[in-house]
C-alpha atoms as a PDB file:
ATOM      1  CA  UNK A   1       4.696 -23.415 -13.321  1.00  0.00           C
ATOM      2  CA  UNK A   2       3.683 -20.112 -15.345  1.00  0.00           C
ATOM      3  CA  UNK A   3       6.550 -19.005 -17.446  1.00  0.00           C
ATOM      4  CA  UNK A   4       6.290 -15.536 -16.447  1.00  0.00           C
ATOM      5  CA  UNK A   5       5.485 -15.866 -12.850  1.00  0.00           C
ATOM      6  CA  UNK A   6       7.371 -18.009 -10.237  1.00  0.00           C
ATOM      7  CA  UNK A   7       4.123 -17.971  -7.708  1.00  0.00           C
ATOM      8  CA  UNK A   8       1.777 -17.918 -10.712  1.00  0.00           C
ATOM      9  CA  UNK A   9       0.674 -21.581 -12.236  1.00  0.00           C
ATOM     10  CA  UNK A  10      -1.057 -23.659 -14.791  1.00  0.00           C
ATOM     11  CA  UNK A  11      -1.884 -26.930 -15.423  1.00  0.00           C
ATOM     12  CA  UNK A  12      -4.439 -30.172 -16.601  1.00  0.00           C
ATOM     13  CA  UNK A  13      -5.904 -32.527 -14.001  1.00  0.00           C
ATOM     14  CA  UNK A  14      -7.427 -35.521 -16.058  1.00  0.00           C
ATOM     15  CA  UNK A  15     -10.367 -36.250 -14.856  1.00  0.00           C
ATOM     16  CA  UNK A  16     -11.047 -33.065 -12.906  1.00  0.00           C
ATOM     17  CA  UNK A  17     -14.405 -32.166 -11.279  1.00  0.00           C
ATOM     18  CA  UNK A  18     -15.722 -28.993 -10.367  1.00  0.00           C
ATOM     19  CA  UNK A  19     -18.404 -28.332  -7.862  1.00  0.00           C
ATOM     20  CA  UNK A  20     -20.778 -25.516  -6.701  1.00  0.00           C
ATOM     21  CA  UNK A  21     -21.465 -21.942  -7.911  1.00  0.00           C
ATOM     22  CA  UNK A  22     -18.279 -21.553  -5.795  1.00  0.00           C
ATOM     23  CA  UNK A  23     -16.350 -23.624  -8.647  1.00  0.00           C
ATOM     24  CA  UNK A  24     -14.232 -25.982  -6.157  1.00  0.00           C
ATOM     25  CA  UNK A  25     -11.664 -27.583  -7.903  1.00  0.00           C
ATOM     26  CA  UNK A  26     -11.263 -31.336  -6.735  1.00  0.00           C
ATOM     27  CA  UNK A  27      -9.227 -34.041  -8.039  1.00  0.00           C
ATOM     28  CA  UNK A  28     -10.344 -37.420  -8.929  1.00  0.00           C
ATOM     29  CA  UNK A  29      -9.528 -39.367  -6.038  1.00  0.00           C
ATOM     30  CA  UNK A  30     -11.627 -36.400  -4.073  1.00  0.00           C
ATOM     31  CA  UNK A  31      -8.850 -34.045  -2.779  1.00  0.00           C
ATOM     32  CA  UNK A  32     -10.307 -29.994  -3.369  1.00  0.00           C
ATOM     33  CA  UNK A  33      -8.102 -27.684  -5.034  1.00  0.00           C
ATOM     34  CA  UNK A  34      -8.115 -24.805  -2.799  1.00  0.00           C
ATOM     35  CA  UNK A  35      -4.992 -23.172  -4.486  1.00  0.00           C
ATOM     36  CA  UNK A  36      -6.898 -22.886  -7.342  1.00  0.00           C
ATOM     37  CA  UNK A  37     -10.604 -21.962  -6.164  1.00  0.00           C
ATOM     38  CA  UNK A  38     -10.082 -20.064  -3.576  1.00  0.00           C
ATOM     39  CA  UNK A  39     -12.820 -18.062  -1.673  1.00  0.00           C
ATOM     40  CA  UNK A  40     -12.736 -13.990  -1.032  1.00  0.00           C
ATOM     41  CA  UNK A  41     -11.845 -13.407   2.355  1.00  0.00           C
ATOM     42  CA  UNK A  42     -11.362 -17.255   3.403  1.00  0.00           C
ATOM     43  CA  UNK A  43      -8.243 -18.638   4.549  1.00  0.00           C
ATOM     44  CA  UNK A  44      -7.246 -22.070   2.787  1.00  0.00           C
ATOM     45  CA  UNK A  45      -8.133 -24.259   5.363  1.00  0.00           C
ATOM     46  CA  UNK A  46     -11.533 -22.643   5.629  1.00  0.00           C
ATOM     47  CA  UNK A  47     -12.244 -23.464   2.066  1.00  0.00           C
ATOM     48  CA  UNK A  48     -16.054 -24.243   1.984  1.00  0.00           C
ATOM     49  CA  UNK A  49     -15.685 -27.174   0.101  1.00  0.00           C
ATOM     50  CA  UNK A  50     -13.792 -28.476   3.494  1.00  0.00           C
ATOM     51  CA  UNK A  51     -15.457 -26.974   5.769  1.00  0.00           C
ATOM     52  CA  UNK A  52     -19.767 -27.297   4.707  1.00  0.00           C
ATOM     53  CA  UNK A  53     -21.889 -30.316   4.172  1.00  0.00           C
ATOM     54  CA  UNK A  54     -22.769 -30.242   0.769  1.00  0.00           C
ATOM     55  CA  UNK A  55     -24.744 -32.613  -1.007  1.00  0.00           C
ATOM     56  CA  UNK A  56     -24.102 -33.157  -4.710  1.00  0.00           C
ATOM     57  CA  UNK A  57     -26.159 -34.661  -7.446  1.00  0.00           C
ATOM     58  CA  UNK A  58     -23.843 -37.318  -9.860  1.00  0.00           C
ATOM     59  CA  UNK A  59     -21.902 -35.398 -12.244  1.00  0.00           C
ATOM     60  CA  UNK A  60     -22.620 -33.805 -15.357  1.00  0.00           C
ATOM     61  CA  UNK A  61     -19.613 -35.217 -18.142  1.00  0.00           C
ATOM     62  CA  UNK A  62     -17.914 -32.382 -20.133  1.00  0.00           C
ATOM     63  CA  UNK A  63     -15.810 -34.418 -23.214  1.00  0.00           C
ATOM     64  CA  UNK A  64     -12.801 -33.067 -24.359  1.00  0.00           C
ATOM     65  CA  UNK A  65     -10.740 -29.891 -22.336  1.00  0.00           C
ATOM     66  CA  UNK A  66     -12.751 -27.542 -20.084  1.00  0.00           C
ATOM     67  CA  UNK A  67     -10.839 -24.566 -18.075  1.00  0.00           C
ATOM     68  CA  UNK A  68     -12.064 -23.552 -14.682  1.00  0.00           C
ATOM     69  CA  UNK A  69     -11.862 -19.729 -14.490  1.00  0.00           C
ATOM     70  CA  UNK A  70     -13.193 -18.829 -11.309  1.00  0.00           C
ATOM     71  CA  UNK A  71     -16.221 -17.780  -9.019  1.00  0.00           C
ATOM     72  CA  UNK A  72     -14.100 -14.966  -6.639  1.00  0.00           C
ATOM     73  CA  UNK A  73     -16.943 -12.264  -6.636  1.00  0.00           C
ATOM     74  CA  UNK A  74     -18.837 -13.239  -9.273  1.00  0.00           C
ATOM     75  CA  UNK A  75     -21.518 -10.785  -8.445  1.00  0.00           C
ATOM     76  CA  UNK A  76     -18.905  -7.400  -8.524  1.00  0.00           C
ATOM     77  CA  UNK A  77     -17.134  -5.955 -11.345  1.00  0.00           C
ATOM     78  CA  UNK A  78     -14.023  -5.153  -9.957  1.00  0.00           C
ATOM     79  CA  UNK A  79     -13.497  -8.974  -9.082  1.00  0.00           C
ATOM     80  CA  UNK A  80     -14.890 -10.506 -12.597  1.00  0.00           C
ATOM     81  CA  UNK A  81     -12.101  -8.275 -14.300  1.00  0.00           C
ATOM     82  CA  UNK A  82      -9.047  -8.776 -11.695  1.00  0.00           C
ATOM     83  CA  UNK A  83      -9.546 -12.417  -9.926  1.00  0.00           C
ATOM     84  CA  UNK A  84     -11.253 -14.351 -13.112  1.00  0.00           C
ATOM     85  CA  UNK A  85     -10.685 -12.165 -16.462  1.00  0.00           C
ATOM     86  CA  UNK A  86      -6.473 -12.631 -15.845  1.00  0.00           C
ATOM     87  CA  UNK A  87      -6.904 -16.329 -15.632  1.00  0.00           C
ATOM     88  CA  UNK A  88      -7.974 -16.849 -19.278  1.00  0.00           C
ATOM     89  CA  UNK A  89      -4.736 -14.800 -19.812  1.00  0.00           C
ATOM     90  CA  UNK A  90      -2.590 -17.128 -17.021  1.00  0.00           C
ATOM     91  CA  UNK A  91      -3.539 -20.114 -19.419  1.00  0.00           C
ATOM     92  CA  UNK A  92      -2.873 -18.822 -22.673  1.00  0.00           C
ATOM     93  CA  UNK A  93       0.031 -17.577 -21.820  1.00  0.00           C
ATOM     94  CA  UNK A  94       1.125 -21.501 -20.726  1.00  0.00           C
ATOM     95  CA  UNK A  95       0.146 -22.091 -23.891  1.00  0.00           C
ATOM     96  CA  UNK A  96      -2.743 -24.306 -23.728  1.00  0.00           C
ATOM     97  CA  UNK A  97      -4.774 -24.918 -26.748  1.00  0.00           C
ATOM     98  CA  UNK A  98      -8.295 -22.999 -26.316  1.00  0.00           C
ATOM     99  CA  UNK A  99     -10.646 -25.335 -24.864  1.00  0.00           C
ATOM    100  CA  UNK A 100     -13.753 -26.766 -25.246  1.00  0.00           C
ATOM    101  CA  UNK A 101     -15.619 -25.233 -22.656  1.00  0.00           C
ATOM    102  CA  UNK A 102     -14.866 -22.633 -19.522  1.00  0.00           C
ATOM    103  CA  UNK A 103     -16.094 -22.947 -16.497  1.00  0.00           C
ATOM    104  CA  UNK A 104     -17.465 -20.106 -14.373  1.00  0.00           C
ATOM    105  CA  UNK A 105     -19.788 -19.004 -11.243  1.00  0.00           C
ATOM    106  CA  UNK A 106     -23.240 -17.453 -12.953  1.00  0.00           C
ATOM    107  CA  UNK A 107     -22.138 -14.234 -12.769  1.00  0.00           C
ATOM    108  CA  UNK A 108     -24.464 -11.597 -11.165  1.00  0.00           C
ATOM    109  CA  UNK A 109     -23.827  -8.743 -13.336  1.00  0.00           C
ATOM    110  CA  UNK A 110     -25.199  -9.382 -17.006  1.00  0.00           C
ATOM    111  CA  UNK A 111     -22.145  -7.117 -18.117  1.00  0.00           C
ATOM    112  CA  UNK A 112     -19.996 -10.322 -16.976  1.00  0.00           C
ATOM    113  CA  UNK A 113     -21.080 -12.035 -20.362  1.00  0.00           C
ATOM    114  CA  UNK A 114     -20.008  -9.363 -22.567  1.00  0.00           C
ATOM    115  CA  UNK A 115     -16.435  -9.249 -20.825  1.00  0.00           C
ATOM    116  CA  UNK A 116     -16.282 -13.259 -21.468  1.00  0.00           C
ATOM    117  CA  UNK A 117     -16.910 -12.009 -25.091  1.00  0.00           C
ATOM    118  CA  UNK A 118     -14.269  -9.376 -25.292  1.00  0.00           C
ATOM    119  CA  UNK A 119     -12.069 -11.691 -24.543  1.00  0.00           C
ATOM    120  CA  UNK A 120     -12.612 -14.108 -27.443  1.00  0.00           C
ATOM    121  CA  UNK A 121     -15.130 -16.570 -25.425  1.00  0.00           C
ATOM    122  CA  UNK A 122     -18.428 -16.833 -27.484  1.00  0.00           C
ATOM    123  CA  UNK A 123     -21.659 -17.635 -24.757  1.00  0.00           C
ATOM    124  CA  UNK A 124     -22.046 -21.285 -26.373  1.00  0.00           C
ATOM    125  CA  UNK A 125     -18.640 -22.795 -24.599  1.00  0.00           C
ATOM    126  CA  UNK A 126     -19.086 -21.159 -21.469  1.00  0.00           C
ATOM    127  CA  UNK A 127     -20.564 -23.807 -18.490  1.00  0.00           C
ATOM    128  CA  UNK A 128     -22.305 -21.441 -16.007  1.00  0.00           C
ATOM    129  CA  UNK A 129     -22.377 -23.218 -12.340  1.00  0.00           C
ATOM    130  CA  UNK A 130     -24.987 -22.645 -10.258  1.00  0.00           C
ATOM    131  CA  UNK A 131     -25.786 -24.153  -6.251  1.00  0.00           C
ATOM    132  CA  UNK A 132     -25.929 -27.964  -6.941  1.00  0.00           C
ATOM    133  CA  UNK A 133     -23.893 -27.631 -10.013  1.00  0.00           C
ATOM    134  CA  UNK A 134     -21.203 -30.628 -10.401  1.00  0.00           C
ATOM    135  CA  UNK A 135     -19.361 -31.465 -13.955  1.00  0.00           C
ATOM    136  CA  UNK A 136     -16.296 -33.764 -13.971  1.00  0.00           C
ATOM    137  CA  UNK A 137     -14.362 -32.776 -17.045  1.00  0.00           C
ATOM    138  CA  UNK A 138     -12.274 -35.220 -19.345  1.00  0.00           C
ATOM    139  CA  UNK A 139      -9.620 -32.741 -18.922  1.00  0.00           C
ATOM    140  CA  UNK A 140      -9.520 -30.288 -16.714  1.00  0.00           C
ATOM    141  CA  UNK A 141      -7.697 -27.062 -16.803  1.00  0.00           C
ATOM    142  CA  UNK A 142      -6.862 -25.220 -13.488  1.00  0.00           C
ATOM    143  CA  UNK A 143      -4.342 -22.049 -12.782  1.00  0.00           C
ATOM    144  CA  UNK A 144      -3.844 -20.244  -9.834  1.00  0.00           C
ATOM    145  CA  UNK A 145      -5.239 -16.991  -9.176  1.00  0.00           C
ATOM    146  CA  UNK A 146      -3.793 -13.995 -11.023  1.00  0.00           C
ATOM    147  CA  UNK A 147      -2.884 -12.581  -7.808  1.00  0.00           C
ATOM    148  CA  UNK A 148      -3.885 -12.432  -4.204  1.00  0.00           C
ATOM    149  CA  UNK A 149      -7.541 -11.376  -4.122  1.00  0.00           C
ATOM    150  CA  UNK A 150      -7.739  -7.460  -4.429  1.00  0.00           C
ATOM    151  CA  UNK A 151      -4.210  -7.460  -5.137  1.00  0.00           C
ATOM    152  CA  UNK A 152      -3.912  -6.872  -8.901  1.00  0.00           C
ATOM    153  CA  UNK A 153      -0.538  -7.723 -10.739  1.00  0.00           C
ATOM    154  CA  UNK A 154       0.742  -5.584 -13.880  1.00  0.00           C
ATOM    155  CA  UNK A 155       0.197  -8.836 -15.624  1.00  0.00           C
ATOM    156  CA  UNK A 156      -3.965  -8.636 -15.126  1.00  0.00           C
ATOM    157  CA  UNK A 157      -3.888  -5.146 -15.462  1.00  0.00           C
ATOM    158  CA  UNK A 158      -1.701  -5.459 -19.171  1.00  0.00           C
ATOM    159  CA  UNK A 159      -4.417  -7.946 -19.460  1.00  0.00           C
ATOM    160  CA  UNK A 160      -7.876  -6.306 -18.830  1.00  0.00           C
ATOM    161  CA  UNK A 161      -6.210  -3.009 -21.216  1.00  0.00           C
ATOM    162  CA  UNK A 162      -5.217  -5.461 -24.259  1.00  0.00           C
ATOM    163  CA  UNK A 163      -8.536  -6.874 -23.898  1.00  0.00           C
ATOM    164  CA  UNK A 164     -10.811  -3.897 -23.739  1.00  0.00           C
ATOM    165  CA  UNK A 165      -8.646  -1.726 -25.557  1.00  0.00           C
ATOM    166  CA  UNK A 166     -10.417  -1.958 -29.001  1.00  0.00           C
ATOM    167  CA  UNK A 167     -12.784   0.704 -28.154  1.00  0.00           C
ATOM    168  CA  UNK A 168     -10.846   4.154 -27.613  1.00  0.00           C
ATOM    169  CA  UNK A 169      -6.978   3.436 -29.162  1.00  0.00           C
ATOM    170  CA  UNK A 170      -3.852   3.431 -27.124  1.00  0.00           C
ATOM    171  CA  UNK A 171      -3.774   4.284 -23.443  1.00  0.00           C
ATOM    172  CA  UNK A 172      -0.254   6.065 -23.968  1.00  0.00           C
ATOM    173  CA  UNK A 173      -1.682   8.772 -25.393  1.00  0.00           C
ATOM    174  CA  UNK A 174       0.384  12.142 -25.169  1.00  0.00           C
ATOM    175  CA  UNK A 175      -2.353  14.478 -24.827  1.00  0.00           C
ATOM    176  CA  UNK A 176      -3.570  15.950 -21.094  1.00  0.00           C
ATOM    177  CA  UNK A 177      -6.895  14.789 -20.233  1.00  0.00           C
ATOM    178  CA  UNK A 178      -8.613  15.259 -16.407  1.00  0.00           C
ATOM    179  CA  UNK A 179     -11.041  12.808 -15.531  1.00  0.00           C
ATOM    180  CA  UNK A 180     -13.812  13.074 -12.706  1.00  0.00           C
ATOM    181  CA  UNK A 181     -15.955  10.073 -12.387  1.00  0.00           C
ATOM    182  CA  UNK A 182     -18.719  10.937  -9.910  1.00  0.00           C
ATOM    183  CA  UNK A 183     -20.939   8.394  -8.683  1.00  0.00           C
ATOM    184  CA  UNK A 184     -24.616   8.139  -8.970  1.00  0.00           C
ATOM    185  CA  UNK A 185     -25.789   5.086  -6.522  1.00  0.00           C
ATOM    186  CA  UNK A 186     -24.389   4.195  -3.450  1.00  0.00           C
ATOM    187  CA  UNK A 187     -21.398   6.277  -1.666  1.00  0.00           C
ATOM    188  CA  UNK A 188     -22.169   9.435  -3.907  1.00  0.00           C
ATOM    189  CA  UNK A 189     -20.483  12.987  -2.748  1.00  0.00           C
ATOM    190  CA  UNK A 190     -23.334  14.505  -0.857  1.00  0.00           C
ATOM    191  CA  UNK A 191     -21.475  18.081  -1.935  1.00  0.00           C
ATOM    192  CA  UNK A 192     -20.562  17.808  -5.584  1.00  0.00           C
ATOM    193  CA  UNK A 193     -22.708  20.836  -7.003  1.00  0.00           C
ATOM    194  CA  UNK A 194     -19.900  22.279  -4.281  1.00  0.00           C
ATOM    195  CA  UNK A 195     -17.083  20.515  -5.705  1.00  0.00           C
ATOM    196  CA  UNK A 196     -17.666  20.835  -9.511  1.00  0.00           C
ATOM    197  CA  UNK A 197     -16.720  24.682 -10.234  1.00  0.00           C
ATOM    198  CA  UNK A 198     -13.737  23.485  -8.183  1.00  0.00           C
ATOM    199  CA  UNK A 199     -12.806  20.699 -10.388  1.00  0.00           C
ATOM    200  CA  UNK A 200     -14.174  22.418 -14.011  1.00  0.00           C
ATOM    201  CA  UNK A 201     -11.628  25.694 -13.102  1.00  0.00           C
ATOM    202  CA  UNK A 202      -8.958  22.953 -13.070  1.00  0.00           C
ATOM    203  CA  UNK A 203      -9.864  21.480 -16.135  1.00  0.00           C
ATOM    204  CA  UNK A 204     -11.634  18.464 -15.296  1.00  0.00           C
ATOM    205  CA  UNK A 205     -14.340  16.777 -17.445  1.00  0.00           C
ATOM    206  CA  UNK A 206     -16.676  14.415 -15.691  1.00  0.00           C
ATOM    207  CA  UNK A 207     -17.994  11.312 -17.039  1.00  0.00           C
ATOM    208  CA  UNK A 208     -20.267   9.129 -14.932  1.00  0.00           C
ATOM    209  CA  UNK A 209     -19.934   5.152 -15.275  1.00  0.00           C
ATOM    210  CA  UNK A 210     -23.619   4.424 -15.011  1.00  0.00           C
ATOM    211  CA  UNK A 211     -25.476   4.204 -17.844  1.00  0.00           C
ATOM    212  CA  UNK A 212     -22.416   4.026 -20.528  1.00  0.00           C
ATOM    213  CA  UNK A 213     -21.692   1.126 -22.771  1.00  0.00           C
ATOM    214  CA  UNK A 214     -18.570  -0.919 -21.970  1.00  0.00           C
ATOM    215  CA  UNK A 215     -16.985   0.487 -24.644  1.00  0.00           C
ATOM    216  CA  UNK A 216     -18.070   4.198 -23.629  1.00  0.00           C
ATOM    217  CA  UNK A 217     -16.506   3.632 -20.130  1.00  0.00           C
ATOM    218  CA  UNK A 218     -13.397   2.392 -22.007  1.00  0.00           C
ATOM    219  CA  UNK A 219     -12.845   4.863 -23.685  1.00  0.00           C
ATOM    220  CA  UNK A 220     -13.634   7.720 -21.174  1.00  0.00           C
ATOM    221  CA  UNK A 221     -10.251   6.694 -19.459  1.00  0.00           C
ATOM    222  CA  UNK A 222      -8.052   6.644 -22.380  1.00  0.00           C
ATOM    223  CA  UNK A 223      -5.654   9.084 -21.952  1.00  0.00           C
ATOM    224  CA  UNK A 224      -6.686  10.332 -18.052  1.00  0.00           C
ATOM    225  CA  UNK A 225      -3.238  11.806 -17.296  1.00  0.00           C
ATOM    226  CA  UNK A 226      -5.449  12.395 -13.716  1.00  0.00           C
ATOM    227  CA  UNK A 227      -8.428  10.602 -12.082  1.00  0.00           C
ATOM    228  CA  UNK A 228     -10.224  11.728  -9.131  1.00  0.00           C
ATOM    229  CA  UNK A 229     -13.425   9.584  -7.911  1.00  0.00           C
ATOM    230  CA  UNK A 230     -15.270   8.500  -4.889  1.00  0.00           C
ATOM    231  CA  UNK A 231     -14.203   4.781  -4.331  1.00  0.00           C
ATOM    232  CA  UNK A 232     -16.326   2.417  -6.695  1.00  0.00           C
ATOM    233  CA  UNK A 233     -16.133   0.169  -9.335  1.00  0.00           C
ATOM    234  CA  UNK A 234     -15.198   2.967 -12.006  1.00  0.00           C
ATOM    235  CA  UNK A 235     -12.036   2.841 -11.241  1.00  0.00           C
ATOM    236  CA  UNK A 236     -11.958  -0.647 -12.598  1.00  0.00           C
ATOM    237  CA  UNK A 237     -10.838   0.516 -16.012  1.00  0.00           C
ATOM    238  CA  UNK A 238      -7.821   2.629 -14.562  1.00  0.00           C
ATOM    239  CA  UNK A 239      -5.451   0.485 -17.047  1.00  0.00           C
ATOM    240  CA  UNK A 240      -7.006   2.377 -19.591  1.00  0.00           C
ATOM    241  CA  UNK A 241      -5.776   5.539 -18.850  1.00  0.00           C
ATOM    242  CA  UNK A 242      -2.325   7.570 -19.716  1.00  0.00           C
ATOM    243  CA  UNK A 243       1.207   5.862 -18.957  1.00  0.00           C
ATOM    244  CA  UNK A 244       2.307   7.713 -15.406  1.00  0.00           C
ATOM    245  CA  UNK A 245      -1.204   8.591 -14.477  1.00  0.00           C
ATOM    246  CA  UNK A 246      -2.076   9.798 -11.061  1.00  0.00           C
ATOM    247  CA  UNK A 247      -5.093   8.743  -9.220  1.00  0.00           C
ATOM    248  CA  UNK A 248      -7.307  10.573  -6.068  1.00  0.00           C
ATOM    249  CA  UNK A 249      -9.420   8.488  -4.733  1.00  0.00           C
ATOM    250  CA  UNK A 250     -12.294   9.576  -2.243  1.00  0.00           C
ATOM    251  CA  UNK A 251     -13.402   7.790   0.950  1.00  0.00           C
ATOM    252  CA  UNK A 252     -16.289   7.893   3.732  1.00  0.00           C
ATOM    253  CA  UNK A 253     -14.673   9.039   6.515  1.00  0.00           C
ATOM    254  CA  UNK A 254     -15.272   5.267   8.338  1.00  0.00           C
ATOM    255  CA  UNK A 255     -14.291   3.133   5.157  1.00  0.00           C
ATOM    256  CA  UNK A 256     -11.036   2.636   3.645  1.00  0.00           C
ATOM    257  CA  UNK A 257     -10.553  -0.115   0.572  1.00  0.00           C
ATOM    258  CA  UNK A 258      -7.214  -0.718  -0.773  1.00  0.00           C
ATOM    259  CA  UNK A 259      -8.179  -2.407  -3.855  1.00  0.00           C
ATOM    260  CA  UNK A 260      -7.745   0.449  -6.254  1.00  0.00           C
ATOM    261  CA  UNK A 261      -4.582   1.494  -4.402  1.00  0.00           C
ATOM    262  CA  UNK A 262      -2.836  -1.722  -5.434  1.00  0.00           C
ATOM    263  CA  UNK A 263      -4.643  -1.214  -9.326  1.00  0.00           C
ATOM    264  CA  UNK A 264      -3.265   2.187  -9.505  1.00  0.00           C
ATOM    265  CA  UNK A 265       0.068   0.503  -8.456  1.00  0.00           C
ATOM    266  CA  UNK A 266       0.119  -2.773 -10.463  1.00  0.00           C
ATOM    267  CA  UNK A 267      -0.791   0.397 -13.732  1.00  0.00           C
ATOM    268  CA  UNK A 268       2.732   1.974 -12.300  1.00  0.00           C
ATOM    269  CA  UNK A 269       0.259   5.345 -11.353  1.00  0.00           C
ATOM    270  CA  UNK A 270       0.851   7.479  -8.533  1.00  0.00           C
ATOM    271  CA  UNK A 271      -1.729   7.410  -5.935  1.00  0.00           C
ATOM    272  CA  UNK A 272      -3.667   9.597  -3.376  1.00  0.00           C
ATOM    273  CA  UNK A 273      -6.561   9.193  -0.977  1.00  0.00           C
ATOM    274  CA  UNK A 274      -8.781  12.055   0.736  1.00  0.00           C
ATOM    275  CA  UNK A 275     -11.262  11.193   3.283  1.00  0.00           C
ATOM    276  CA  UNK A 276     -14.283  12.921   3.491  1.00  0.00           C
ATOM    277  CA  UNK A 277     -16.847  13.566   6.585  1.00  0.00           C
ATOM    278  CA  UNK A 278     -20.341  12.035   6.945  1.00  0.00           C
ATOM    279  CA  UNK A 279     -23.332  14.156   6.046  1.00  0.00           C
ATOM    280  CA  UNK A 280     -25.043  13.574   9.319  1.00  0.00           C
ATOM    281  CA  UNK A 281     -22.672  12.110  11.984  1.00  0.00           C
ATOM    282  CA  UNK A 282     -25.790  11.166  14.187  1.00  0.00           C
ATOM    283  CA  UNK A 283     -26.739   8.873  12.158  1.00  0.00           C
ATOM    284  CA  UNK A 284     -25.950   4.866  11.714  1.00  0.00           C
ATOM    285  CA  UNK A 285     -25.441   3.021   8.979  1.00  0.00           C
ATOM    286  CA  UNK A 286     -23.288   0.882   6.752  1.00  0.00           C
ATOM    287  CA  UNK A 287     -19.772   2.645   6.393  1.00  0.00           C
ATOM    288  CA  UNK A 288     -19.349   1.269   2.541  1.00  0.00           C
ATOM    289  CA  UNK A 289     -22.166   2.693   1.484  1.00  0.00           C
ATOM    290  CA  UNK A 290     -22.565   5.892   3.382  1.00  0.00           C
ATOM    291  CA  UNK A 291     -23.145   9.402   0.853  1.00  0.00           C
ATOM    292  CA  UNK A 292     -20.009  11.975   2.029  1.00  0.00           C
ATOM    293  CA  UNK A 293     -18.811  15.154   1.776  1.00  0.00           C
ATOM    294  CA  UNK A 294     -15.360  16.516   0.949  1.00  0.00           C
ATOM    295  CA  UNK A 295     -14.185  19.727   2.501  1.00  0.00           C
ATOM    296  CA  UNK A 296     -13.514  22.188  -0.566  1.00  0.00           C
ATOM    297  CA  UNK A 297     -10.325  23.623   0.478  1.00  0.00           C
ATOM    298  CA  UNK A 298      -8.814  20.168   0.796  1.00  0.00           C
ATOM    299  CA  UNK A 299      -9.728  19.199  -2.346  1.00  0.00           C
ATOM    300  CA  UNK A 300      -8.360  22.168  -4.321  1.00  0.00           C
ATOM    301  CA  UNK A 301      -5.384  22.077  -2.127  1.00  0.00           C
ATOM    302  CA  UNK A 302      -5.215  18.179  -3.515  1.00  0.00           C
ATOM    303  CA  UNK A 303      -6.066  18.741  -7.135  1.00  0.00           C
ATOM    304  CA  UNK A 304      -2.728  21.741  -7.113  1.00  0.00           C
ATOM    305  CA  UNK A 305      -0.442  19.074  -5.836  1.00  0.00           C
ATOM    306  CA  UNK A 306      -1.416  16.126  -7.982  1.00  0.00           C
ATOM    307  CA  UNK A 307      -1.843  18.982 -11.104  1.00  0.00           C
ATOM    308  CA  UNK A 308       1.639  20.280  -9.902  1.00  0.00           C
ATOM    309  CA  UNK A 309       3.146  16.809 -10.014  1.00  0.00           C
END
């Protein structure tokens, strides 16, 4: 059992084996883990180690200690840094020794490698499973997730700050900073040249995401006493920003996500959502990933209130 977590867990399974680029945990005598490789949006007993034919080639051997970290959206940022990131933190906090090699999904975001960095794992121990991948470890190192999937806990949000906090100093930093993080791809605000005098007369400064370093994106939340963004993986680093922040988050008027709601929670922020309306409600398409506009009365009537406190 984790020491700081009744629900939370580590522990060793001698002669462990992990299996897939979806990192199923199975014991020797063949029994899968699910507990501790669990799938985004599939129930335990759907686990598709249980539930798909799969056809594996004999094992490759990893000598000494290996730790299993995760596959849970390996392709998406806001999973790498709140369902696998916290796990490295779940076993050091047991205590375990650092091992000899950790075992991952191949991430689809090259950023993923850099984060493994940051948090002291050098690219020569990490074992990178792909489809058709199967290692059996001498020891084998296993916890359970951080957290229920899109759920973060304060624990992986003290977690990701400590471990990307060398770039832009403490996030408890006194000072009153505004943050706007606009987004250039997908699920942009249709309106913003609209919406900007709005925000700029407040005293917002906007910083997009794309294009920044990690360290640049770091440190553009450090001391965000306020955030206001369309929903997207920006508002991954909202550990980063001032103790007692508050948070408005924009939505497509036919898509809600509550996985920054229970970040901005897990920081101890306060929270608000404002739903927007589609730029051209004849049309069809994918409701994540529809461009929207917010109405500019609402949001200056939204920015006074969260301002006001």
């Amino acid at each position: 059992m984790h020491p700081s977590n009744a629900r939370a867990f580590a522990a060793t399974i001698p002669g462990g084996r992990v299996l897939g680029i979806a990192c199923s945990a199975i014991a020797p005598e063949g029994r899968v883990l699910v507990d501790v490789s669990p799938h985004w949006g599939v129930a335990q007993g759907d686990h598709r180690a249980l539930s798909a034919a799969a056809i594996a080639l004999p094992p490759k051997r990893l000598a000494g200690t290996s730790a299993l970290i995760g596959a849970v959206g390996h392709r998406n940022f806001y999973h790498w840094m709140y369902d696998v990131l916290p796990r490295i933190g779940l076993l050091r906090e047991a205590g375990f020794a650092e091992p000899d090699h950790w075992i991952v999904a191949n991430p689809g975001i090259p950023i993923a490698f850099e984060l493994l960095e940051r948090a002291g794992i050098p690219h020569d121990r990490v074992c990178l499973m792909r489809r058709g991948s199967h290692v059996e470890c001498e020891r084998l190192l296993v916890t359970s997730a951080p957290g229920e999937i899109c759920q973060p806990v304060p624990r992986s949000a003290r977690f990701v700050r400590e471990t990307l906090n060398g770039a832009g100093g403490s996030s408890g930093r006194a000072e009153t900073r505004l943050l706007y993080v606009p987004r250039r791809g997908r699920r942009k605000i249709a309106n913003e040249e609209v919406l900007r005098p709005i925000l700029a007369r407040a005293g917002f400064v906007e910083i997009a995401m794309e294009g920044l370093t990690l360290d640049k994106q770091v440190e553009a939340f450090h001391g965000a006493s306020v955030v206001v963004a369309p929903h997207g993986a920006g508002l991954s680093h909202l550990p980063h920003a001032a103790t007692q922040a508050t948070v408005l988050e924009l939505f497509p008027p036919q898509y809600s996500n509550a996985s920054f709601f229970m970040l901005a929670g897990a920081c101890g922020f306060r929270y608000g959502a404002l739903r927007g309306e589609m730029v051209n409600p004849c049309a069809r398409s994918e409701p994540s990933a529809d461009d929207f506009v917010i109405d500019p009365d609402l949001l200056t009537e939204a920015i006074e209130l969260v301002i006001a406190g």
